[in-house]
Protein backbone atom coordinates (compact mmCIF):
# COMPACT_ATOMS: atom_id res chain seq x y z
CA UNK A 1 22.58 -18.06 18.75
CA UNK A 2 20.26 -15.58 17.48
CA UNK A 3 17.65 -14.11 19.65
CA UNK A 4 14.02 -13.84 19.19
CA UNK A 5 11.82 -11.18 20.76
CA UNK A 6 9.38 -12.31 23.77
CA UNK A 7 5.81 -13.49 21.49
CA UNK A 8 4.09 -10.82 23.47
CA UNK A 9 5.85 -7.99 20.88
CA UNK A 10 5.95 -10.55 17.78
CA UNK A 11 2.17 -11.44 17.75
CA UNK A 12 0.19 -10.10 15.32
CA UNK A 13 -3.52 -9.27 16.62
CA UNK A 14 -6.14 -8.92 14.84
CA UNK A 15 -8.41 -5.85 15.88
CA UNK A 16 -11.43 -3.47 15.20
CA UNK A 17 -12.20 -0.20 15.38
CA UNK A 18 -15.41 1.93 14.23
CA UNK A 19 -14.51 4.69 12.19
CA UNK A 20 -17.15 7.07 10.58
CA UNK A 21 -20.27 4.39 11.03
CA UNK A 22 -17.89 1.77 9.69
CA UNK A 23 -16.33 -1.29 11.00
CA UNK A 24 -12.29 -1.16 9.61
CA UNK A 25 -10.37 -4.03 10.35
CA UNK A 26 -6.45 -3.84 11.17
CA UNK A 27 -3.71 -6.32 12.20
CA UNK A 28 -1.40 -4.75 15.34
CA UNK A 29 1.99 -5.66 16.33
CA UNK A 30 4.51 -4.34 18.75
CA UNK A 31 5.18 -2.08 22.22
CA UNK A 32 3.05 0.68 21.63
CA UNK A 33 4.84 2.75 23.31
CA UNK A 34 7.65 2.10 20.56
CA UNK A 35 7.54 4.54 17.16
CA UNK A 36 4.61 3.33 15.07
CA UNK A 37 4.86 2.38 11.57
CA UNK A 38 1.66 2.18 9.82
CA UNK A 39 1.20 -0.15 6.85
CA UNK A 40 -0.72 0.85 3.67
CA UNK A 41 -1.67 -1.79 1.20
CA UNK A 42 -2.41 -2.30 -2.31
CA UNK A 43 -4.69 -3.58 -5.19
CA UNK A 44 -5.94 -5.97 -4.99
CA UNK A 45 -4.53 -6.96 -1.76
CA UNK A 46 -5.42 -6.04 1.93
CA UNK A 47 -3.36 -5.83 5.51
CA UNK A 48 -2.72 -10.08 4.36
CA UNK A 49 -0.12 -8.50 2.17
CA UNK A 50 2.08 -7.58 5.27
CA UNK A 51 1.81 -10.92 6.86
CA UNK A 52 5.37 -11.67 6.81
CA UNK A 53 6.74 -8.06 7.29
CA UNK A 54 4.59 -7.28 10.24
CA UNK A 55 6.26 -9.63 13.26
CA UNK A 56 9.74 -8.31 11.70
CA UNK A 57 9.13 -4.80 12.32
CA UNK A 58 7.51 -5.41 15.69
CA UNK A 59 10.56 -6.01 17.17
CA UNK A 60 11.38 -2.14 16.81
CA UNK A 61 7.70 -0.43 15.99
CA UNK A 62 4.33 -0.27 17.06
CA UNK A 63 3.11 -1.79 13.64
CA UNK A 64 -0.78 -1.41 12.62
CA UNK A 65 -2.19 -2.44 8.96
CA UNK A 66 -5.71 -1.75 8.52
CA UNK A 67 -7.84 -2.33 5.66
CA UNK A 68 -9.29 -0.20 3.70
CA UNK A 69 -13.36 0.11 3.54
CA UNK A 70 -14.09 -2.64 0.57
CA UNK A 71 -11.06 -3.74 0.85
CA UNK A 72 -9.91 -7.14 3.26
CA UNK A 73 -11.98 -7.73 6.30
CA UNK A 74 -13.19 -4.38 6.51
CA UNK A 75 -16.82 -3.21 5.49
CA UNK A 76 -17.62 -3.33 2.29
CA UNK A 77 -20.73 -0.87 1.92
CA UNK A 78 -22.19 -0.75 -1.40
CA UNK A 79 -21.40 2.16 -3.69
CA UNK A 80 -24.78 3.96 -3.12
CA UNK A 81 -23.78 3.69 0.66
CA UNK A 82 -19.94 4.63 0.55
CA UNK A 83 -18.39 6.95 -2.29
CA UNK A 84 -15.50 4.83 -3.23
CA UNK A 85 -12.91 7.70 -3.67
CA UNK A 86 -9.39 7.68 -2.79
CA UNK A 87 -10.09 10.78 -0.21
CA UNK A 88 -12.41 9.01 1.55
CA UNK A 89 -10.14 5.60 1.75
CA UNK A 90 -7.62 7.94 3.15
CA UNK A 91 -9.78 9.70 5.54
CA UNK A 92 -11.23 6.42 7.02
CA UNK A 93 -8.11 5.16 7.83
CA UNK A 94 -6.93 8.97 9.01
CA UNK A 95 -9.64 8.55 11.22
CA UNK A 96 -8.10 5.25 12.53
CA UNK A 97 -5.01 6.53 13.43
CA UNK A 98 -6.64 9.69 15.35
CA UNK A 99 -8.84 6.80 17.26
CA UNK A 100 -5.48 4.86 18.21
CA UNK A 101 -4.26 8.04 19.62
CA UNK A 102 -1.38 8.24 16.82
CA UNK A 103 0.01 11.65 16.70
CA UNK A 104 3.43 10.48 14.90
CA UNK A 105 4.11 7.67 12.65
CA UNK A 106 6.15 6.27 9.76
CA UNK A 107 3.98 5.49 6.36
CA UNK A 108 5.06 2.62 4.34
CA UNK A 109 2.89 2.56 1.12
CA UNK A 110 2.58 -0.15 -1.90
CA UNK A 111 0.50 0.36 -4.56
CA UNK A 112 -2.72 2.24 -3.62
CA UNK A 113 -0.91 2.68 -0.23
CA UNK A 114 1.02 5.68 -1.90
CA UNK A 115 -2.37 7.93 -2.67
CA UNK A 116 -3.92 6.59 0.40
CA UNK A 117 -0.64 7.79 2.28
CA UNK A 118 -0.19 10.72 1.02
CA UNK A 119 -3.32 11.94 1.51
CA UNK A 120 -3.04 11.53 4.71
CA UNK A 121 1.41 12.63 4.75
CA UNK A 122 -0.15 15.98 2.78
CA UNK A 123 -2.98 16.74 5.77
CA UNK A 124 -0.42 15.91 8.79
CA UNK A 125 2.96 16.86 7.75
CA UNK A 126 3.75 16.90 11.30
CA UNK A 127 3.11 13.74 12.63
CA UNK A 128 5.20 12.25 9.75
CA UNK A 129 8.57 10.30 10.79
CA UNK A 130 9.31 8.69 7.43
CA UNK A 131 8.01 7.60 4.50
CA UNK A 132 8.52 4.13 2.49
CA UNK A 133 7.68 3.55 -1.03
CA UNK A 134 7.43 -0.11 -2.43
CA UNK A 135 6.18 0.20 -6.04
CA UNK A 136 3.93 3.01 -4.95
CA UNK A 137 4.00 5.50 -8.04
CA UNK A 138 3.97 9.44 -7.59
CA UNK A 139 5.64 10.22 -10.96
CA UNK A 140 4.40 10.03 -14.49
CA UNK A 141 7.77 8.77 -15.28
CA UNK A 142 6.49 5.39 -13.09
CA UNK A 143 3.63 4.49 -15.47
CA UNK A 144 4.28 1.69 -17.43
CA UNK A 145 2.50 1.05 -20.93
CA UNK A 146 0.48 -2.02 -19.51
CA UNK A 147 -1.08 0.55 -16.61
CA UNK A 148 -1.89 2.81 -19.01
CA UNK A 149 -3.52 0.37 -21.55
CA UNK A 150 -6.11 -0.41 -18.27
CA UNK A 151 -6.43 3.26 -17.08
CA UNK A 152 -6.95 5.99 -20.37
CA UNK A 153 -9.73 3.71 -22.01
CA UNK A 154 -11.39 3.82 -18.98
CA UNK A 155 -11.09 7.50 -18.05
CA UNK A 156 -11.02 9.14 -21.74
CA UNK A 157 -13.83 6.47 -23.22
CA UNK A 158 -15.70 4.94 -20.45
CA UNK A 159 -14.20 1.71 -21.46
CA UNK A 160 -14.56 -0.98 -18.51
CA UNK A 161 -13.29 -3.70 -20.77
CA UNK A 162 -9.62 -3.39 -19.71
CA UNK A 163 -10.45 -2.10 -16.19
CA UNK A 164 -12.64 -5.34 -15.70
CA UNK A 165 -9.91 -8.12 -16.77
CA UNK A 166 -7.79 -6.41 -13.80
CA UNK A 167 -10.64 -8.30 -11.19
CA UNK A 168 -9.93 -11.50 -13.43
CA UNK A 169 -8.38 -14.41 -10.95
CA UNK A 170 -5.50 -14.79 -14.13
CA UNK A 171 -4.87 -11.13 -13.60
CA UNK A 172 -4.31 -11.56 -9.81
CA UNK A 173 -2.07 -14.23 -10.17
CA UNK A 174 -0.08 -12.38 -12.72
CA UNK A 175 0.09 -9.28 -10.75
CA UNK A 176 2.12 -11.68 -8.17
CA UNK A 177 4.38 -13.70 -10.93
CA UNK A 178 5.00 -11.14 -13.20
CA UNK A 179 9.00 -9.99 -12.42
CA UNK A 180 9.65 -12.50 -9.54
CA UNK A 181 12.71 -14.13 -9.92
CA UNK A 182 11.26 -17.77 -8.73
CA UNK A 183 7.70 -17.31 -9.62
CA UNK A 184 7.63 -21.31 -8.94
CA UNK A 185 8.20 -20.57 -5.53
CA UNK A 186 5.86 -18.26 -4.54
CA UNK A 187 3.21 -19.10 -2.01
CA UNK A 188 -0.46 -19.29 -4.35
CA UNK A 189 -2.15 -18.59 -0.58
CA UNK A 190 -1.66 -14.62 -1.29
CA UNK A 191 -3.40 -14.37 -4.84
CA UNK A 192 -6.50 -16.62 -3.97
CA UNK A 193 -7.31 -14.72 -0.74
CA UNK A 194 -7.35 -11.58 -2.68
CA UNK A 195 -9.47 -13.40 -5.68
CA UNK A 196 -11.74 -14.52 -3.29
CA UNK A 197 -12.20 -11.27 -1.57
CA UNK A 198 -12.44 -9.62 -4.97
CA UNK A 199 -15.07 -12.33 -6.33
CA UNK A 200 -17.68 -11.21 -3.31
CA UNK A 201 -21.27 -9.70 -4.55
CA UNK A 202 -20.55 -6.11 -5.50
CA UNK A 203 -16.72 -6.36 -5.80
CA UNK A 204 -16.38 -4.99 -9.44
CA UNK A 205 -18.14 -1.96 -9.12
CA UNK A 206 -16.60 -1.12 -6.07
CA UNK A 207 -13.26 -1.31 -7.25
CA UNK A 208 -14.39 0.11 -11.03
CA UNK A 209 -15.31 3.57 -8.94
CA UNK A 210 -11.62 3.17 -7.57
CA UNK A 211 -9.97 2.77 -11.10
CA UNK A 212 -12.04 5.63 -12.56
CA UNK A 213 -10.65 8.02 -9.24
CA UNK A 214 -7.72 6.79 -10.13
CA UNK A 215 -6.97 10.30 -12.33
CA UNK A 216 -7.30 11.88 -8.75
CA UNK A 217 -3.98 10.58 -7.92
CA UNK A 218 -2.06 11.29 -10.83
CA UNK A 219 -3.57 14.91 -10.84
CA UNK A 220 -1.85 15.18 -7.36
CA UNK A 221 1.06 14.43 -8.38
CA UNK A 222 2.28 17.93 -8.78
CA UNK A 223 1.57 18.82 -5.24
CA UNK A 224 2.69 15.53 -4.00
CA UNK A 225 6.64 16.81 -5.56
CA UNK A 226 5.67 20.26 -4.16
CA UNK A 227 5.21 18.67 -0.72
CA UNK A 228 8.84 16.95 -1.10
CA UNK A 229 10.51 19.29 -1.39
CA UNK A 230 9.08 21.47 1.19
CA UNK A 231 9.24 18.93 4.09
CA UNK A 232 12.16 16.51 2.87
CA UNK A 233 10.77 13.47 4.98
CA UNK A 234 12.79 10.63 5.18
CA UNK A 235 12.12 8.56 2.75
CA UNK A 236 12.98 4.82 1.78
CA UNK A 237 12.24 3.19 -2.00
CA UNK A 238 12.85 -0.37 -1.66
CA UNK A 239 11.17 -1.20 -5.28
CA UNK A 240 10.32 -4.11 -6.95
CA UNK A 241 12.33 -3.93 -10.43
CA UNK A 242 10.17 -6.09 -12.58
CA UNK A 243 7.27 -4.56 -11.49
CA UNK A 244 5.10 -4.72 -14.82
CA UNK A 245 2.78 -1.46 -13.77
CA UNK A 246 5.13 0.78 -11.78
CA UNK A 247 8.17 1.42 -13.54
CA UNK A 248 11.77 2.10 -12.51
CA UNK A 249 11.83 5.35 -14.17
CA UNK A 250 9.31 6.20 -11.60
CA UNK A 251 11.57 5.30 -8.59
CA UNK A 252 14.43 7.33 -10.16
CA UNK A 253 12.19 10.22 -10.04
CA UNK A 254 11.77 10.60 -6.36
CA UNK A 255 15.25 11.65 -6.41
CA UNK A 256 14.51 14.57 -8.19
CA UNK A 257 12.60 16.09 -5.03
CA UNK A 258 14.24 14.15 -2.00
CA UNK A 259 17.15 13.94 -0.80
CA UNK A 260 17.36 12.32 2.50
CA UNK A 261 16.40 9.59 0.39
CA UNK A 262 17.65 5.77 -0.12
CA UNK A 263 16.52 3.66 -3.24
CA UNK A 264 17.25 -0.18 -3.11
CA UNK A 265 16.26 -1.80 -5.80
CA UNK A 266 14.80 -5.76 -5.33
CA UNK A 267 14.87 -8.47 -8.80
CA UNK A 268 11.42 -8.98 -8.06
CA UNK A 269 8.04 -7.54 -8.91
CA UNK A 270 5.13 -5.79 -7.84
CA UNK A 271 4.86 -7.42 -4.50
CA UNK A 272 8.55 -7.48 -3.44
CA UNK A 273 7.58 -8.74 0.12
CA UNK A 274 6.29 -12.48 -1.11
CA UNK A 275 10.20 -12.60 -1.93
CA UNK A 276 12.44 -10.06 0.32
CA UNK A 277 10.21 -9.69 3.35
CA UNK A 278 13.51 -9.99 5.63
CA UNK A 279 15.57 -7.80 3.27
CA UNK A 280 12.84 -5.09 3.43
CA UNK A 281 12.66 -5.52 7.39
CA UNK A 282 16.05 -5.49 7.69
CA UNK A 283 16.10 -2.20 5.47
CA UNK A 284 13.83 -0.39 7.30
CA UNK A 285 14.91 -1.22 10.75
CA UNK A 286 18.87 0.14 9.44
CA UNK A 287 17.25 3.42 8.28
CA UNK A 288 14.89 4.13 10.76
């Protein structure tokens, strides 16, 4: 009969912290005297994302998943307030960790996760255990057409047209279907809580200030590879194949500058946990 781990370790609690004049939100899991494993989430999701993966990993990790500021149930200053920059998402939730007293942690990053993460991987190179990427691009190779078709209007032109349809509630949905192998089956509970989150007063322009720092990310890139191959972290891709953004060719390309790597490859898409959550536990817990 298989065992289950006493509730006290498989709870998730819902906490938060001040950070910087800010009130940042995080779910926590786990002994905490156990390694921590600190979850990084995506657009346009929050710490909900991890919902499922969270009491699976707290059976061997001290899990936390904040939000990011405007992201979730975290503060959501207006942009006059808050420059809405991927450094500063990063060093909020650096700031977080330092408060929880975390001097050594695994990073598992989807989407905006990755920049967020390695921000943060790049600053502390010494507290890092591991790394996990799931769909979280670091190579040119990685952008698909459809990503681009949203981002170089925007950046080269000033074009918010395509940039804007990505805060549409169609767009959500399809950022969730698109590549799952039994779309029909996924639970519609994850893309309206991030639609309604994203529909709030002051939503768009947050996240438009995001997608034009976007080019920050991809101009890192270079130093990101640099930063492989000096430090050779341990590093995980469990990727979600039909991801229509972040391409395969991407995930291939870590492999160029790691290589205590693993890459598993999932028939699903951008948000591989609403299907493989136990594959991906199961994963992780094998290699770390």
């Amino acid at each position: 009969m298989r065992s289950f781990p006493p509730p006290a370790l498989s709870s998730t609690f819902f906490r938060r912290a001040v950070v910087d004049g800010l009130s940042v939100f995080y779910r926590s899991a786990g002994d905490p005297a156990a390694p921590a494993f600190v979850l990084l989430h995506g657009f346009p999701s929050s710490s909900h994302m991890f919902r499922d993966l969270i009491p699976l990993l707290a059976t061997r990790f001290h899990v936390i998943a904040p939000d990011y500021i405007g992201f979730g149930h975290s503060d959501a200053p207006a942009p006059e307030d808050f420059e809405y920059r991927f450094d500063r998402l990063a060093q909020v939730v650096d700031g977080l960790l330092d408060q929880l007293g975390l001097d050594h942690y695994h990073l598992y990053m989807q989407d905006y996760g990755g920049p967020v993460g390695m921000r943060i991987a790049t600053a502390h190179p010494e507290r890092i255990l591991g790394l996990v990427f799931q769909n979280a691009n670091a190579y040119m190779e990685g952008v698909s057409a459809a990503a681009a078709e949203v981002f170089l209007p925007l950046w080269e032109r000033g074009e918010e047209a395509g940039a804007r349809r990505m805060l549409d509630a169609g767009t959500t949905r399809f950022q969730y279907t698109a590549g799952a192998r039994e779309p029909e089956n996924l639970n519609p509970d994850a893309w309206t809580h991030d639609q309604a989150l994203l529909d709030r007063p002051g939503s768009a322009e947050r996240q438009l200030a995001l997608f034009k720092d976007y080019r920050s990310n991809v101009a890192s890139y270079d130093a990101w590879h640099e930063w492989f191959r000096k430090h050779q972290p341990k590093t995980l891709l469990a990727w979600g194949k039909g991801d229509p953004f972040f391409t395969v060719a991407g995930a291939e390309a870590f492999k160029r500058d790691l290589k205590n790597l693993e890459v598993h490859y999932f028939d699903t898409g951008h948000f591989a946990l609403e299907e493989d959550a136990f594959a991906i536990a199961e994963l992780i817990t094998r290699y770390f």
